[in-house]
PDB file of N, CA and C in Angstrom:
ATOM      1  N   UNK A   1     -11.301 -15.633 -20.183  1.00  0.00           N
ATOM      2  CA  UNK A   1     -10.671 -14.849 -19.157  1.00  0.00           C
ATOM      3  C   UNK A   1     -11.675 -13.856 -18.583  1.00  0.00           C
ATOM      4  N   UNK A   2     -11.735 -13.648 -17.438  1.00  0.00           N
ATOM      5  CA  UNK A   2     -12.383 -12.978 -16.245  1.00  0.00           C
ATOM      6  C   UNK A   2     -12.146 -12.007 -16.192  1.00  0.00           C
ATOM      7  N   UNK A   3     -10.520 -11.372 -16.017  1.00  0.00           N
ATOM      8  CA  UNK A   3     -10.201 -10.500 -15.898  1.00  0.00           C
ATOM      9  C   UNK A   3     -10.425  -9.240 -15.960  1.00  0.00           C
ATOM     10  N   UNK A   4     -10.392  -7.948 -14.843  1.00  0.00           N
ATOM     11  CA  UNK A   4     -10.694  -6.766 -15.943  1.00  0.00           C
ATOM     12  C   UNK A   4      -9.366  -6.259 -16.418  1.00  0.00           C
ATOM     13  N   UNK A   5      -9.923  -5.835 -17.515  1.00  0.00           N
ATOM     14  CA  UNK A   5      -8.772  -4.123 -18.396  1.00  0.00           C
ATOM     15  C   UNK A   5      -8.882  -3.557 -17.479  1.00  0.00           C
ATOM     16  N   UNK A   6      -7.738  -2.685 -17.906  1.00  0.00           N
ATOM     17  CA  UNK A   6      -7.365  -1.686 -17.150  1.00  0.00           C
ATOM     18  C   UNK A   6      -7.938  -0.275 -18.300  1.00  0.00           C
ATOM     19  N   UNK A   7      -8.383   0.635 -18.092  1.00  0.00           N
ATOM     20  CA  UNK A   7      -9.532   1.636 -18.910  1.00  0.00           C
ATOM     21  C   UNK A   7      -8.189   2.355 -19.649  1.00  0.00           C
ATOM     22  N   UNK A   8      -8.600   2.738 -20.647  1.00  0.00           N
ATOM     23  CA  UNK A   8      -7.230   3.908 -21.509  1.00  0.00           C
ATOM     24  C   UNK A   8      -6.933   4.757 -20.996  1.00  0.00           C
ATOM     25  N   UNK A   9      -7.459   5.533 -20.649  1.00  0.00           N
ATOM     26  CA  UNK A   9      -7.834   7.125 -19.884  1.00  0.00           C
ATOM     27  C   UNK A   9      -7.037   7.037 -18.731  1.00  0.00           C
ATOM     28  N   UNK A  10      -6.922   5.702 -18.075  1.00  0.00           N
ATOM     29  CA  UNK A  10      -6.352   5.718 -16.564  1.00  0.00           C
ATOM     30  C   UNK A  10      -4.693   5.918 -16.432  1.00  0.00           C
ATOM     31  N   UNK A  11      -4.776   6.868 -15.839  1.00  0.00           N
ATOM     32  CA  UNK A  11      -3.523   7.361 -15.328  1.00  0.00           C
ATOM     33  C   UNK A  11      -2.907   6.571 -14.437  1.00  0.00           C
ATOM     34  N   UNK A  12      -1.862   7.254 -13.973  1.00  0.00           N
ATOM     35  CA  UNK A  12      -0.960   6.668 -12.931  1.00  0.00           C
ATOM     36  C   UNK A  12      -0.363   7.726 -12.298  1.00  0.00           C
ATOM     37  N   UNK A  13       0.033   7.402 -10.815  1.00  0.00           N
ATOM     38  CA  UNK A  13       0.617   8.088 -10.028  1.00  0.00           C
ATOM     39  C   UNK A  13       1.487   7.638  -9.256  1.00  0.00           C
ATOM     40  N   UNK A  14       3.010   8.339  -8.974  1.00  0.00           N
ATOM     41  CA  UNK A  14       3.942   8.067  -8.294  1.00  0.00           C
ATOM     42  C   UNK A  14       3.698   8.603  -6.896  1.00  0.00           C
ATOM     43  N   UNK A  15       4.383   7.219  -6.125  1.00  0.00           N
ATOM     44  CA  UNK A  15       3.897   7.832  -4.493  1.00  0.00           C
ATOM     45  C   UNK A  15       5.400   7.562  -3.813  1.00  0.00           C
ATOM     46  N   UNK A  16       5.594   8.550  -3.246  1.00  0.00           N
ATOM     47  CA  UNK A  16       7.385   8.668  -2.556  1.00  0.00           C
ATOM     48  C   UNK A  16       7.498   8.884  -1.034  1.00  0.00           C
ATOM     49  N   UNK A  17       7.238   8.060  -0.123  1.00  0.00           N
ATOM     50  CA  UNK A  17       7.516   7.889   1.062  1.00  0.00           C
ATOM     51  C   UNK A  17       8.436   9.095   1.741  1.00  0.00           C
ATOM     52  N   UNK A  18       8.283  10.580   2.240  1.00  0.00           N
ATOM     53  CA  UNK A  18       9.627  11.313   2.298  1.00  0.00           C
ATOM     54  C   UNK A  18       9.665  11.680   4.195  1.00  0.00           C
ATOM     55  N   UNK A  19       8.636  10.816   4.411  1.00  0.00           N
ATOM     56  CA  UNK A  19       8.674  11.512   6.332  1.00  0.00           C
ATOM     57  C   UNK A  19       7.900   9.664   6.623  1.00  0.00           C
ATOM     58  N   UNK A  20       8.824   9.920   8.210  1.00  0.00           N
ATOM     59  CA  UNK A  20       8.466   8.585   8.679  1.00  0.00           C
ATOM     60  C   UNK A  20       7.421   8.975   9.225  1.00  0.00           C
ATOM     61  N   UNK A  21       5.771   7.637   8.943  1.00  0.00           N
ATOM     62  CA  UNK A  21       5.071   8.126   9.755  1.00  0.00           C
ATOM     63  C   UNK A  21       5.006   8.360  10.938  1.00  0.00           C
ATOM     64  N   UNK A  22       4.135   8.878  11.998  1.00  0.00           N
ATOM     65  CA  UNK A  22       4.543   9.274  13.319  1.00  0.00           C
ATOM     66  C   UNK A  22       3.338   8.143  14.470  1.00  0.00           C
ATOM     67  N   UNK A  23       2.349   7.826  13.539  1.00  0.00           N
ATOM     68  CA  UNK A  23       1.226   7.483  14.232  1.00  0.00           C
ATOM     69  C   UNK A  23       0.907   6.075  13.962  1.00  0.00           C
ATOM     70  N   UNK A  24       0.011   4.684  14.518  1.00  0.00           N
ATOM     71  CA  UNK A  24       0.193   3.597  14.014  1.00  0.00           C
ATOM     72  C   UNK A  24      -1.100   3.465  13.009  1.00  0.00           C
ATOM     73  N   UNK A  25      -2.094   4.001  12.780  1.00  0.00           N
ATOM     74  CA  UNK A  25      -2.751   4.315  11.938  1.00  0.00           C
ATOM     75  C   UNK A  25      -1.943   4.922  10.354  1.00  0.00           C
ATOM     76  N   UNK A  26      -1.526   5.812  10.725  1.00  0.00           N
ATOM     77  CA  UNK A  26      -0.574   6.318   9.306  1.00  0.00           C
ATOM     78  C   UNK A  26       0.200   5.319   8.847  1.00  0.00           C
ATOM     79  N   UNK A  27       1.170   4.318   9.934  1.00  0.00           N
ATOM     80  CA  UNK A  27       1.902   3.286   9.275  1.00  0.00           C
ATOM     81  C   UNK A  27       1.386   2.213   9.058  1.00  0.00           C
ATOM     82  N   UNK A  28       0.132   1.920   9.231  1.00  0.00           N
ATOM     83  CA  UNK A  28      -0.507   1.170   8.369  1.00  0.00           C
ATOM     84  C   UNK A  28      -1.183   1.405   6.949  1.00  0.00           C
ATOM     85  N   UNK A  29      -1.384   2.585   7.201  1.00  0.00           N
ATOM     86  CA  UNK A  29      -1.545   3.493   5.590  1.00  0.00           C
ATOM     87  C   UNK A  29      -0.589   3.103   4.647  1.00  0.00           C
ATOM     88  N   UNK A  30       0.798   3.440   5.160  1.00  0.00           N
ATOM     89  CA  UNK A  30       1.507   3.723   4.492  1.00  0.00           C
ATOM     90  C   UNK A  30       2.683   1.971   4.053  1.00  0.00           C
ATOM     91  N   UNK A  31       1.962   1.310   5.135  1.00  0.00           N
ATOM     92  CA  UNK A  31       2.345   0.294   4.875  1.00  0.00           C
ATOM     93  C   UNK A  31       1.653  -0.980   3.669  1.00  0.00           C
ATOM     94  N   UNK A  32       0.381  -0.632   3.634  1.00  0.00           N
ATOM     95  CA  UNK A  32      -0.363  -1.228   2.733  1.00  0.00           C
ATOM     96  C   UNK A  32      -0.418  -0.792   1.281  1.00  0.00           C
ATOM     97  N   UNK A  33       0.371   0.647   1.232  1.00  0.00           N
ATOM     98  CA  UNK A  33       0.881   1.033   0.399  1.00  0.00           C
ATOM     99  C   UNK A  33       2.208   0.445  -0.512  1.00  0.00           C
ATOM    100  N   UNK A  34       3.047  -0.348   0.040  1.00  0.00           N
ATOM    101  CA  UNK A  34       3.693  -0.907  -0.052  1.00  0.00           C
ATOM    102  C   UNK A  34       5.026   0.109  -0.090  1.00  0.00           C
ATOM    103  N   UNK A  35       5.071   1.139   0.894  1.00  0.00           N
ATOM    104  CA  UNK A  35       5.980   2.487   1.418  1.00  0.00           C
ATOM    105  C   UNK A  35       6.115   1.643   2.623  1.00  0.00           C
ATOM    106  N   UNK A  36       7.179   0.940   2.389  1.00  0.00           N
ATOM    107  CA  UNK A  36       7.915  -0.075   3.956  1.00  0.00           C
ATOM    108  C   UNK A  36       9.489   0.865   4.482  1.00  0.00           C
ATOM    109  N   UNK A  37       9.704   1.915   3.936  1.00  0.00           N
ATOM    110  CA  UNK A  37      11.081   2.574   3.961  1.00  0.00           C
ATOM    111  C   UNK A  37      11.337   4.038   3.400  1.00  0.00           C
ATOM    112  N   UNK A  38      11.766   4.774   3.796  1.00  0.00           N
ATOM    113  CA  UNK A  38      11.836   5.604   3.445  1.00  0.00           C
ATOM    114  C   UNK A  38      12.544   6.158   1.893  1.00  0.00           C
ATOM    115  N   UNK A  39      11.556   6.983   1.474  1.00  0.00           N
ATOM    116  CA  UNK A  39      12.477   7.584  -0.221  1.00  0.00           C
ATOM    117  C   UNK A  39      12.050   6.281  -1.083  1.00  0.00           C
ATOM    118  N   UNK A  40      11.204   4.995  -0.868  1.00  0.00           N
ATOM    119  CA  UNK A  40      10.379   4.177  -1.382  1.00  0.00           C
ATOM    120  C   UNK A  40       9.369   4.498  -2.496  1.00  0.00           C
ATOM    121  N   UNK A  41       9.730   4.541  -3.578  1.00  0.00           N
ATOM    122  CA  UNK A  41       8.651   4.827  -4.781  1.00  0.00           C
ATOM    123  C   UNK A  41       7.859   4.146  -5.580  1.00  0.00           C
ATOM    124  N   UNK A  42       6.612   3.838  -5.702  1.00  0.00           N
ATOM    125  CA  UNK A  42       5.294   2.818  -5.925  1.00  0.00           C
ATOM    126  C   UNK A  42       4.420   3.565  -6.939  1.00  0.00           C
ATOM    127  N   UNK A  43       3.909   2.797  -7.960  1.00  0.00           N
ATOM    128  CA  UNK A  43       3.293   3.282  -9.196  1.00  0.00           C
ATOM    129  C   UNK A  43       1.876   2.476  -8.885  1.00  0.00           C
ATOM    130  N   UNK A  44       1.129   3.563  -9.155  1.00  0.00           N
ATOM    131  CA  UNK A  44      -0.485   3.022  -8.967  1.00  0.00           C
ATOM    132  C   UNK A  44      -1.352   3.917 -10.029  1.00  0.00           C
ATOM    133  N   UNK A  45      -2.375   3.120  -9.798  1.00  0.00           N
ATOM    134  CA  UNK A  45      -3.390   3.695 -11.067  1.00  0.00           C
ATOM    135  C   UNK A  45      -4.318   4.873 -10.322  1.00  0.00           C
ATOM    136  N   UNK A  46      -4.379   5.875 -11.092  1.00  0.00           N
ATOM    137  CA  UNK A  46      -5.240   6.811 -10.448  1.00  0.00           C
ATOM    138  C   UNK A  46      -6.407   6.635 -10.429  1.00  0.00           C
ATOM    139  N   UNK A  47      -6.663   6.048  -9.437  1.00  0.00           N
ATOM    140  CA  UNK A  47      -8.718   6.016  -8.929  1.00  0.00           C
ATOM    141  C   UNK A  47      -8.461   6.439  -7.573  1.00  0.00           C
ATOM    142  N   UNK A  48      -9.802   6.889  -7.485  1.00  0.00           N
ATOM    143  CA  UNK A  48     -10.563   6.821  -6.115  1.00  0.00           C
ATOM    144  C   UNK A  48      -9.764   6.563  -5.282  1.00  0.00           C
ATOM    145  N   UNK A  49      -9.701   5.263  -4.877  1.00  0.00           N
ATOM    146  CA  UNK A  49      -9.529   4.798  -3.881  1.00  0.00           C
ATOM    147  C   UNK A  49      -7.746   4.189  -3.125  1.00  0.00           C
ATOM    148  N   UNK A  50      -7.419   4.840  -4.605  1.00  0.00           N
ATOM    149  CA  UNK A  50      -5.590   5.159  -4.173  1.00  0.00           C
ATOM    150  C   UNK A  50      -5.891   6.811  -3.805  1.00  0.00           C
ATOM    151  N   UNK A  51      -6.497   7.437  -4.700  1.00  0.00           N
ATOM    152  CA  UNK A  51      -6.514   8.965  -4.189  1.00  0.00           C
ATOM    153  C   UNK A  51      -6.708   9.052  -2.705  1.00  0.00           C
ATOM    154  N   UNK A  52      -7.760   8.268  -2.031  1.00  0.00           N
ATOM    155  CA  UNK A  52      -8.203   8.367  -0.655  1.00  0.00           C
ATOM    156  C   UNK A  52      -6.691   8.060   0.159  1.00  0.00           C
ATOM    157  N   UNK A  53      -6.258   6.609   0.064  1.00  0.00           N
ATOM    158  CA  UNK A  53      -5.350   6.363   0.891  1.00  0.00           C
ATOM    159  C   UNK A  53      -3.985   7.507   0.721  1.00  0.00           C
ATOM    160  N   UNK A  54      -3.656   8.331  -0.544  1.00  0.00           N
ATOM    161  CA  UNK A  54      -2.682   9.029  -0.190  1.00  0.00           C
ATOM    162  C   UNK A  54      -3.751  10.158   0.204  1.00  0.00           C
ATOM    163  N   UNK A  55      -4.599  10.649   0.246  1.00  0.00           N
ATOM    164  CA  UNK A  55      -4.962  11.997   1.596  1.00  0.00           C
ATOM    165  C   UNK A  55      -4.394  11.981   2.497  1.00  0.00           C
ATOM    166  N   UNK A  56      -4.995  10.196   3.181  1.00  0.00           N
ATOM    167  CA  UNK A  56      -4.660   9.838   4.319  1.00  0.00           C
ATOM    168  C   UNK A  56      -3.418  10.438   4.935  1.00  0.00           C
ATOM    169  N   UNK A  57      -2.532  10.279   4.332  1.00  0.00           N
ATOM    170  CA  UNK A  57      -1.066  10.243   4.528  1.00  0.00           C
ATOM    171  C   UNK A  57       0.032  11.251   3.734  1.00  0.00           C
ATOM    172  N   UNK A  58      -1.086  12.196   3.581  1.00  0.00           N
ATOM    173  CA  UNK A  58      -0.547  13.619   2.334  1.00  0.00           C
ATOM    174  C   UNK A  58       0.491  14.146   3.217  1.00  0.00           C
ATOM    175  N   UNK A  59       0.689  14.305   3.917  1.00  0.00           N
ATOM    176  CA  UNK A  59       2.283  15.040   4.768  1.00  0.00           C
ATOM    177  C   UNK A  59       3.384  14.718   4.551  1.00  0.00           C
ATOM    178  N   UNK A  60       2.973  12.838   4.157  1.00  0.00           N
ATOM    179  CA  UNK A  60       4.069  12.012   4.349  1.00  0.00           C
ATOM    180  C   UNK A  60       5.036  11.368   3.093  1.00  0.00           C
ATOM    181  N   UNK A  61       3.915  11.954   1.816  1.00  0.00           N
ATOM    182  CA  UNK A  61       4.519  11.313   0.348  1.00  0.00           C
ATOM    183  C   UNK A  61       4.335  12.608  -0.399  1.00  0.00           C
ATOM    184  N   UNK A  62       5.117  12.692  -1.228  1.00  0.00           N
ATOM    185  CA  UNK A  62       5.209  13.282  -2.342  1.00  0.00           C
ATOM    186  C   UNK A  62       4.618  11.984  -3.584  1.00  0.00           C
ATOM    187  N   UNK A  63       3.458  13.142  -4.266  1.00  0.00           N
ATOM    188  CA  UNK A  63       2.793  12.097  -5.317  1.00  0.00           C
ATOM    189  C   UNK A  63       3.536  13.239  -6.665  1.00  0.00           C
ATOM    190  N   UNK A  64       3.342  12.395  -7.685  1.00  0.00           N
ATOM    191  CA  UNK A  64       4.162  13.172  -9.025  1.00  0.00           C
ATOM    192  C   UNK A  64       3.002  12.278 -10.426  1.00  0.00           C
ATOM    193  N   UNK A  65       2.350  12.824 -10.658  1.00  0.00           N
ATOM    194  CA  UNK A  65       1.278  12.183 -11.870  1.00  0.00           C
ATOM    195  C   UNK A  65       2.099  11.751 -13.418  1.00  0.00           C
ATOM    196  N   UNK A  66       1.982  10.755 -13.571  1.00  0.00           N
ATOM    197  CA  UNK A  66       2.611   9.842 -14.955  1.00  0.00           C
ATOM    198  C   UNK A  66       1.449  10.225 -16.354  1.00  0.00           C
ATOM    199  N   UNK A  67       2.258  10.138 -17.131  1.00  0.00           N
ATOM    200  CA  UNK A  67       0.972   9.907 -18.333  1.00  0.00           C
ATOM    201  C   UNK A  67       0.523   8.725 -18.644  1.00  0.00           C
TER     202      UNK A  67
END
């Protein structure tokens, strides 16, 4: 198997859709997010590069950190 692990240390973060985006840039943010609806809640691993995409769109989600 190929696959990678997922690291111990790695967290997770809840992301909650709470404002419709306004712009078509943001709803593609927020769409690749897999935030298709409003009050929509999605569990992701905390790296980088989920951190970036919710900046993007920090107005629009409430994030809440998991252990």
């Amino acid at each position: 198997m190929t696959g990678k692990k997922k690291a111990a240390s790695e967290g997770q973060i809840e992301v909650t859709l709470v404002r419709k985006p306004p712009t078509e840039k943001l709803r593609v943010v927020a769409w690749s997010m897999g935030l298709r609806k409003l009050n929509r809640t999605r569990c992701y691993p905390d790296r980088p590069e989920i951190r970036g995409m919710v900046f993007a769109i920090k107005d629009l989600v409430k994030v809440t950190e998991r252990a």
